[in-house]
Protein backbone atom coordinates (compact mmCIF):
# COMPACT_ATOMS: atom_id res chain seq x y z
CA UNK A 1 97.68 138.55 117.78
CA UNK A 2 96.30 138.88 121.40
CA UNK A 3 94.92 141.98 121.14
CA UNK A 4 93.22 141.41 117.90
CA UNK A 5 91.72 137.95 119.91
CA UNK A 6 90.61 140.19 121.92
CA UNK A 7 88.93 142.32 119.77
CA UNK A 8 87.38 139.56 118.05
CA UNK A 9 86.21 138.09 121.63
CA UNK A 10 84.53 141.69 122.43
CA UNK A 11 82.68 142.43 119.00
CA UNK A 12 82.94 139.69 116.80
CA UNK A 13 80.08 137.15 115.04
CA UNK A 14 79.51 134.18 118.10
CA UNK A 15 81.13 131.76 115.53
CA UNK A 16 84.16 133.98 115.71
CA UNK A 17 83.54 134.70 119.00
CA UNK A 18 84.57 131.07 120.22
CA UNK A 19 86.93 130.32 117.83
CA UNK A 20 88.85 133.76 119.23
CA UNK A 21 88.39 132.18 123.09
CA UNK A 22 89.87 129.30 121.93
CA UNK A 23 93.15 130.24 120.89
CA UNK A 24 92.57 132.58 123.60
CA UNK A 25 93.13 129.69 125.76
CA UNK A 26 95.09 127.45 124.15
CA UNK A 27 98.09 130.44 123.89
CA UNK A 28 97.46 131.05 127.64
CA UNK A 29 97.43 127.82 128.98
CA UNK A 30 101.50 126.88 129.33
CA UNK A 31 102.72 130.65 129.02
CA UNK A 32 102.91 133.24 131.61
CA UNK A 33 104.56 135.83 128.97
CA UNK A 34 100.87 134.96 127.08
CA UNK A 35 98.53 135.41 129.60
CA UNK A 36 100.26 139.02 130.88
CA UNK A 37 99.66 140.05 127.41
CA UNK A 38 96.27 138.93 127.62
CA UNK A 39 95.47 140.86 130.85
CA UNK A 40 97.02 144.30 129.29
CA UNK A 41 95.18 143.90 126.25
CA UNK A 42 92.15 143.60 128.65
CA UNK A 43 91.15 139.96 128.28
CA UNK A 44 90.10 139.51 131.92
CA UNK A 45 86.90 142.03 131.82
CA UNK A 46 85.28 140.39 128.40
CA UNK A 47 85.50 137.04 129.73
CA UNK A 48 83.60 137.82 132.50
CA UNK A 49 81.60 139.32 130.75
CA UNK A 50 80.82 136.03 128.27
CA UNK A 51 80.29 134.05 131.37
CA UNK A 52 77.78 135.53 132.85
CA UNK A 53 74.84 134.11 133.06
CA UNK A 54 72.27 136.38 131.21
CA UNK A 55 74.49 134.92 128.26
CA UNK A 56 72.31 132.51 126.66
CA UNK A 57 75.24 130.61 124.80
CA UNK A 58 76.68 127.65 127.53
CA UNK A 59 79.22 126.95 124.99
CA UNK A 60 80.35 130.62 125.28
CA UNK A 61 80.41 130.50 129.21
CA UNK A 62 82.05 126.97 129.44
CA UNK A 63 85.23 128.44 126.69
CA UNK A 64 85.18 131.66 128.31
CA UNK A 65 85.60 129.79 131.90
CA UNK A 66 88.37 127.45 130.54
CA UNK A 67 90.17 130.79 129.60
CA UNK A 68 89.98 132.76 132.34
CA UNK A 69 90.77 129.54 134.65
CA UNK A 70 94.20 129.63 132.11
CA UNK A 71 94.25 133.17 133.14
CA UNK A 72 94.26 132.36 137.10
CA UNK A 73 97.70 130.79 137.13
CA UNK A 74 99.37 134.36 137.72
CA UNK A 75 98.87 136.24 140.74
CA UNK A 76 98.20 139.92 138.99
CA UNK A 77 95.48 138.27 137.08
CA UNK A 78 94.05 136.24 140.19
CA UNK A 79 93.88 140.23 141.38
CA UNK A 80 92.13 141.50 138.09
CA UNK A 81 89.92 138.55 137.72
CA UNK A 82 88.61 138.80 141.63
CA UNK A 83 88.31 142.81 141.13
CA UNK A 84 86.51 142.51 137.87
CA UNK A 85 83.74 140.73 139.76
CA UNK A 86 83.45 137.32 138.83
CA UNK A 87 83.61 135.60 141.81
CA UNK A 88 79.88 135.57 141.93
CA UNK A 89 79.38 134.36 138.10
CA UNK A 90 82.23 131.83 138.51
CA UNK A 91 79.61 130.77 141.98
CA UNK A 92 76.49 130.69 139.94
CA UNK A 93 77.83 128.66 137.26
CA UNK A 94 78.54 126.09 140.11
CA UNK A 95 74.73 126.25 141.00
CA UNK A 96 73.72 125.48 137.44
CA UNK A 97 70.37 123.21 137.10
CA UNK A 98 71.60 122.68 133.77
CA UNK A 99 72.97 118.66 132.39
CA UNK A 100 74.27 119.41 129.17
CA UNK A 101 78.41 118.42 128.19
CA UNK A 102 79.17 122.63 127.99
CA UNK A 103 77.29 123.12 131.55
CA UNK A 104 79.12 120.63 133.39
CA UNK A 105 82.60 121.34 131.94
CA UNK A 106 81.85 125.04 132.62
CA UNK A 107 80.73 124.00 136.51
CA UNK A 108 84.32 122.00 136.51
CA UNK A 109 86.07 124.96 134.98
CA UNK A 110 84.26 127.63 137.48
CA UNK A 111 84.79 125.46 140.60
CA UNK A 112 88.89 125.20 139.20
CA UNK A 113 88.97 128.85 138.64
CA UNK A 114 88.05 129.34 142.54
CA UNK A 115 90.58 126.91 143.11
CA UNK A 116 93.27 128.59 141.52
CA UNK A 117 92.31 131.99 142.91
CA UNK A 118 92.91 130.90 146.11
CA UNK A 119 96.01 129.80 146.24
CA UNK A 120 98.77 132.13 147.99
CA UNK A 121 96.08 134.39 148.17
CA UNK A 122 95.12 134.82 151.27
CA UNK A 123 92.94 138.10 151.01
CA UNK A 124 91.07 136.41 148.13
CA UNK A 125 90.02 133.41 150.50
CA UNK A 126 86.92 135.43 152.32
CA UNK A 127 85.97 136.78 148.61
CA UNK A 128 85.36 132.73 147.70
CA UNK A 129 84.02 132.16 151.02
CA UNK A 130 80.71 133.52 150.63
CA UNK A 131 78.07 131.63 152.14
CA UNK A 132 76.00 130.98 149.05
CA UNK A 133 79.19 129.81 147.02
CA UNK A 134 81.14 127.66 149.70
CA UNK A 135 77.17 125.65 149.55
CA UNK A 136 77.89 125.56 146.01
CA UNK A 137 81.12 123.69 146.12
CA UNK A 138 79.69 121.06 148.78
CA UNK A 139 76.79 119.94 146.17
CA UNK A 140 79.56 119.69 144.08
CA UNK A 141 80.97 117.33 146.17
CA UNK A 142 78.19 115.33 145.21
CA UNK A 143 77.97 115.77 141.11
CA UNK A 144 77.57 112.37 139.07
CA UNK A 145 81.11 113.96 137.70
CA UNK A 146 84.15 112.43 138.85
CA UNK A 147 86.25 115.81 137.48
CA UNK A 148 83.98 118.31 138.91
CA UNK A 149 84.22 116.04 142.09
CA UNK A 150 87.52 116.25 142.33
CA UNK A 151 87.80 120.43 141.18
CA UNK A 152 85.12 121.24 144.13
CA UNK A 153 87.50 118.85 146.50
CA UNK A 154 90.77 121.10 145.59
CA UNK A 155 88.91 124.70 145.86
CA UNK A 156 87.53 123.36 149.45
CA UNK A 157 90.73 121.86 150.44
CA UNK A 158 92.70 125.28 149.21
CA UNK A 159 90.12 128.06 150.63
CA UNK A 160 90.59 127.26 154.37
CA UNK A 161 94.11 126.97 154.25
CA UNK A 162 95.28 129.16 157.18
CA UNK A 163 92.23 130.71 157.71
CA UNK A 164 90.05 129.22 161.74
CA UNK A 165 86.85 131.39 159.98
CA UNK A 166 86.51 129.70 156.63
CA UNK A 167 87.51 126.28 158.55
CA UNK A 168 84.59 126.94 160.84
CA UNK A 169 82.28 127.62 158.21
CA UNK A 170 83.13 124.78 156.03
CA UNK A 171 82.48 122.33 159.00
CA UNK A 172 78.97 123.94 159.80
CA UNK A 173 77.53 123.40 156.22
CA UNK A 174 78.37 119.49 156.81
CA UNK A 175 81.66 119.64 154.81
CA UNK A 176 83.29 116.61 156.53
CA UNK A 177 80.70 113.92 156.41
CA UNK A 178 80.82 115.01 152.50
CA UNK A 179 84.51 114.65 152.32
CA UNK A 180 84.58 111.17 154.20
CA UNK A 181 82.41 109.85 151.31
CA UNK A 182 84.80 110.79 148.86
CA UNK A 183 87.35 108.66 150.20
CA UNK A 184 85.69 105.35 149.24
CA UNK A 185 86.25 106.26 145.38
CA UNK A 186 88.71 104.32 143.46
CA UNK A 187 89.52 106.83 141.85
CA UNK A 188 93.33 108.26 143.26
CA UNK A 189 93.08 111.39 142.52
CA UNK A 190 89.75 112.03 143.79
CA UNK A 191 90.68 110.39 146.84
CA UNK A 192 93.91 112.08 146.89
CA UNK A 193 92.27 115.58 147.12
CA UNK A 194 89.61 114.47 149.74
CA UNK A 195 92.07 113.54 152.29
CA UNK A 196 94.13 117.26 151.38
CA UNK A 197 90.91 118.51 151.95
CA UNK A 198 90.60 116.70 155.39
CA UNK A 199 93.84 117.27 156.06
CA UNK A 200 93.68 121.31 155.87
CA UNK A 201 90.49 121.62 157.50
CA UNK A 202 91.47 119.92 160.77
CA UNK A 203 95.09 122.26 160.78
CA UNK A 204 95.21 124.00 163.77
CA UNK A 205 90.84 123.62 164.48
CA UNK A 206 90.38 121.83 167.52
CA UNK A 207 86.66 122.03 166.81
CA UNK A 208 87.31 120.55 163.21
CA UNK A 209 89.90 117.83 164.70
CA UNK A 210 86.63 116.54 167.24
CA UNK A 211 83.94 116.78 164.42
CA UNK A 212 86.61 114.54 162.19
CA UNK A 213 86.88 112.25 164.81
CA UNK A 214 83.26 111.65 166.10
CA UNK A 215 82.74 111.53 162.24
CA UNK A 216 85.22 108.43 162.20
CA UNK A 217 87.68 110.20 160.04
CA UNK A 218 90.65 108.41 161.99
CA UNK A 219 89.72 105.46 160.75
CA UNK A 220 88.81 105.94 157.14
CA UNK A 221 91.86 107.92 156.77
CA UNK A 222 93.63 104.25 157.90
CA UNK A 223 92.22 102.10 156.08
CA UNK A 224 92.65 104.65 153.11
CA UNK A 225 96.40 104.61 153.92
CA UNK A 226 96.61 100.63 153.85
CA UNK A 227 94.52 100.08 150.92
CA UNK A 228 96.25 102.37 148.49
CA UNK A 229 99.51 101.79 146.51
CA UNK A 230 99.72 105.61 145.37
CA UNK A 231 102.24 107.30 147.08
CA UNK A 232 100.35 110.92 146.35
CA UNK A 233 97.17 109.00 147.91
CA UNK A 234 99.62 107.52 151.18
CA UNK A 235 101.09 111.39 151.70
CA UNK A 236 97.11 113.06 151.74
CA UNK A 237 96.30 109.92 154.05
CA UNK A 238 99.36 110.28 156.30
CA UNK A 239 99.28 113.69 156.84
CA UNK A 240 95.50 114.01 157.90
CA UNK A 241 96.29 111.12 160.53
CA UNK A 242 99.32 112.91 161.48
CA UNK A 243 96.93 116.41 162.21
CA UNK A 244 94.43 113.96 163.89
CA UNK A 245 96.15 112.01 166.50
CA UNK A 246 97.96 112.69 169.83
CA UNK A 247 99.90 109.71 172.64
CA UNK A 248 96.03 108.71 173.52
CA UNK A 249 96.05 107.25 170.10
CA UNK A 250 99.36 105.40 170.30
CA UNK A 251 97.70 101.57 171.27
CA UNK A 252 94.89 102.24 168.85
CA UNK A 253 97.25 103.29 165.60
CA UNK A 254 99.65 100.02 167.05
CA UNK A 255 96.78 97.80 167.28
CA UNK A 256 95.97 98.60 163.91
CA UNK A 257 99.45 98.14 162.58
CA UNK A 258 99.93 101.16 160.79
CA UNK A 259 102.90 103.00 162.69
CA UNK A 260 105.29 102.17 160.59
CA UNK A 261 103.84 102.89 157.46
CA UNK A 262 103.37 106.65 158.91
CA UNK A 263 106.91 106.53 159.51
CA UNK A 264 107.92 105.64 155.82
CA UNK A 265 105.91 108.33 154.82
CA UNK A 266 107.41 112.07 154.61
CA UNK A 267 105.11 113.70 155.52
CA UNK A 268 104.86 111.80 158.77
CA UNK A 269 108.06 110.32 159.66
CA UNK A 270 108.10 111.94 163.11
CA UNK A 271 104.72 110.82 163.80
CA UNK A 272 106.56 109.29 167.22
CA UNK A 273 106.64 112.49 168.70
CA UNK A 274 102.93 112.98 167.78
CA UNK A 275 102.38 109.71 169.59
CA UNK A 276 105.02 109.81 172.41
CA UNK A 277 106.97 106.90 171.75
CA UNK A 278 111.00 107.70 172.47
CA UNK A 279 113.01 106.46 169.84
CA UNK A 280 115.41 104.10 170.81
CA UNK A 281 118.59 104.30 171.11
CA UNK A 282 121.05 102.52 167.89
CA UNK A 283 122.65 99.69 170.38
CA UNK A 284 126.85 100.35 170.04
CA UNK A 285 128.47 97.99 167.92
CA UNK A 286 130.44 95.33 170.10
CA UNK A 287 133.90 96.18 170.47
CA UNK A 288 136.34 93.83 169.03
CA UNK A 289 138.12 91.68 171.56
CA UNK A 290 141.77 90.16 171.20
């Protein structure tokens, strides 16, 4: 069945052509067994292919996207996918001028793809890094979409994971201001993968962790952690102040009353040793007396 998808996807009428990518996806989208079949029967190069963007057909890009973004999930595809070159089609689809429904679910789809490639994949982060499409994902940051919001959020949040470079260069194009803002949604999940983002970007950057402060990323990141009930929301929050602070924030964080929330959270429940305050001591129980 794949291979005859595939087939269909390569040389078939455009009608057929879409219908093919979407089974395409839909058998690929909860099935590892699935998508290694689709990468032997050489899926990965027509998709790129349909997504490029001399292909006048945006429904064709935005389905052939959503596939290949299926296809992502396995690390010897993330390898095919980033060898067969579309990195830089996946990037120019996040530059689109275009408004339509298939434009801006292929610009979600294309930032999600980068996302995906990313992760664990550390020699795959500088291929995403490129100048032109890390300024992609930052206007992103800023689309009237909520989901391509929150796709561009993840891919930032994922590509400078371990990597001082890509940290550095995300901070120069103004990434932190733009992640701030994001904050102030309502919207959880948005906010969730702001404060990741925030989170990971200050990691082990001393330059990041004094642009996030000047920025006033302390304090959004507690009044985020007091406003929200959503304990995915509290563990982004929490761990970003636990990155940020050091014992010359210990009066300020107690002032604001928000010490022992950190402590009830995971993430950071040893946030005492962060601020220098020795735990004390459980008091013996009284000894009986006769």
């Amino acid at each position: 069945v794949i291979q005859g998808l595939v087939q269909i996807m390569k040389e078939g009428r455009i009608e057929k052509r879409k219908k093919a990518t979407i089974a395409m996806c839909n058998l690929c989208c909860e099935s590892s067994v699935n998508r290694a079949n689709a990468g032997a029967a050489g899926a990965v190069p027509v998709l790129i292919d349909m997504m490029q963007d001399s292909n006048p057909d945006l429904q064709i890009q935005r389905l052939a996207t959503a596939c290949i973004c299926n296809l992502s999930a396995d690390p010897p595809l993330k390898d095919a996918i980033a060898a067969g070159g579309a990195i830089p089609h996946l990037s120019k689809l996040l530059e689109t001028d275009e408004d339509s429904v298939d434009a801006r679910a292929a610009t979600a789809h294309a930032a999600a793809t980068l996302w995906s490639l990313c992760v664990d994949m550390e020699h795959i982060k500088p291929m995403v890094a490129q100048p032109e499409t890390l300024k992609a994902l930052l206007s992103q940051l800023r689309s009237p979409e909520s989901f391509v919001r929150g796709q561009a959020c993840g891919c930032v949040g994922e590509v400078c994971i371990g990597n001082k470079k890509i940290k550095g260069q995300l901070s120069e194009l103004g990434v932190i201001p733009a992640l701030m803002e994001l904050l102030k949604e309502t919207e959880p999940a948005t906010q969730r993968l702001a404060a990741s983002a925030l989170c990971n970007l200050s990691a082990n950057h001393d330059e990041n962790k004094k642009l996030s402060r000047e920025a006033g990323l302390l304090d959004a990141l507690v009044a985020l952690l007091k406003s929200t009930s959503d304990e995915a929301v509290q563990s982004a929050a929490a761990g970003g102040l636990y990155n940020l602070v050091s014992s010359a924030d210990r009066e300020k964080l107690q002032s604001l009353g928000v010490i022992d929330l950190l402590q009830k959270v995971p993430i950071s429940r040893n946030i005492n040793v962060r601020l220098g305050i020795k735990d004390k001591k459980p008091k013996e129980p009284p000894s009986e007396t006769k």
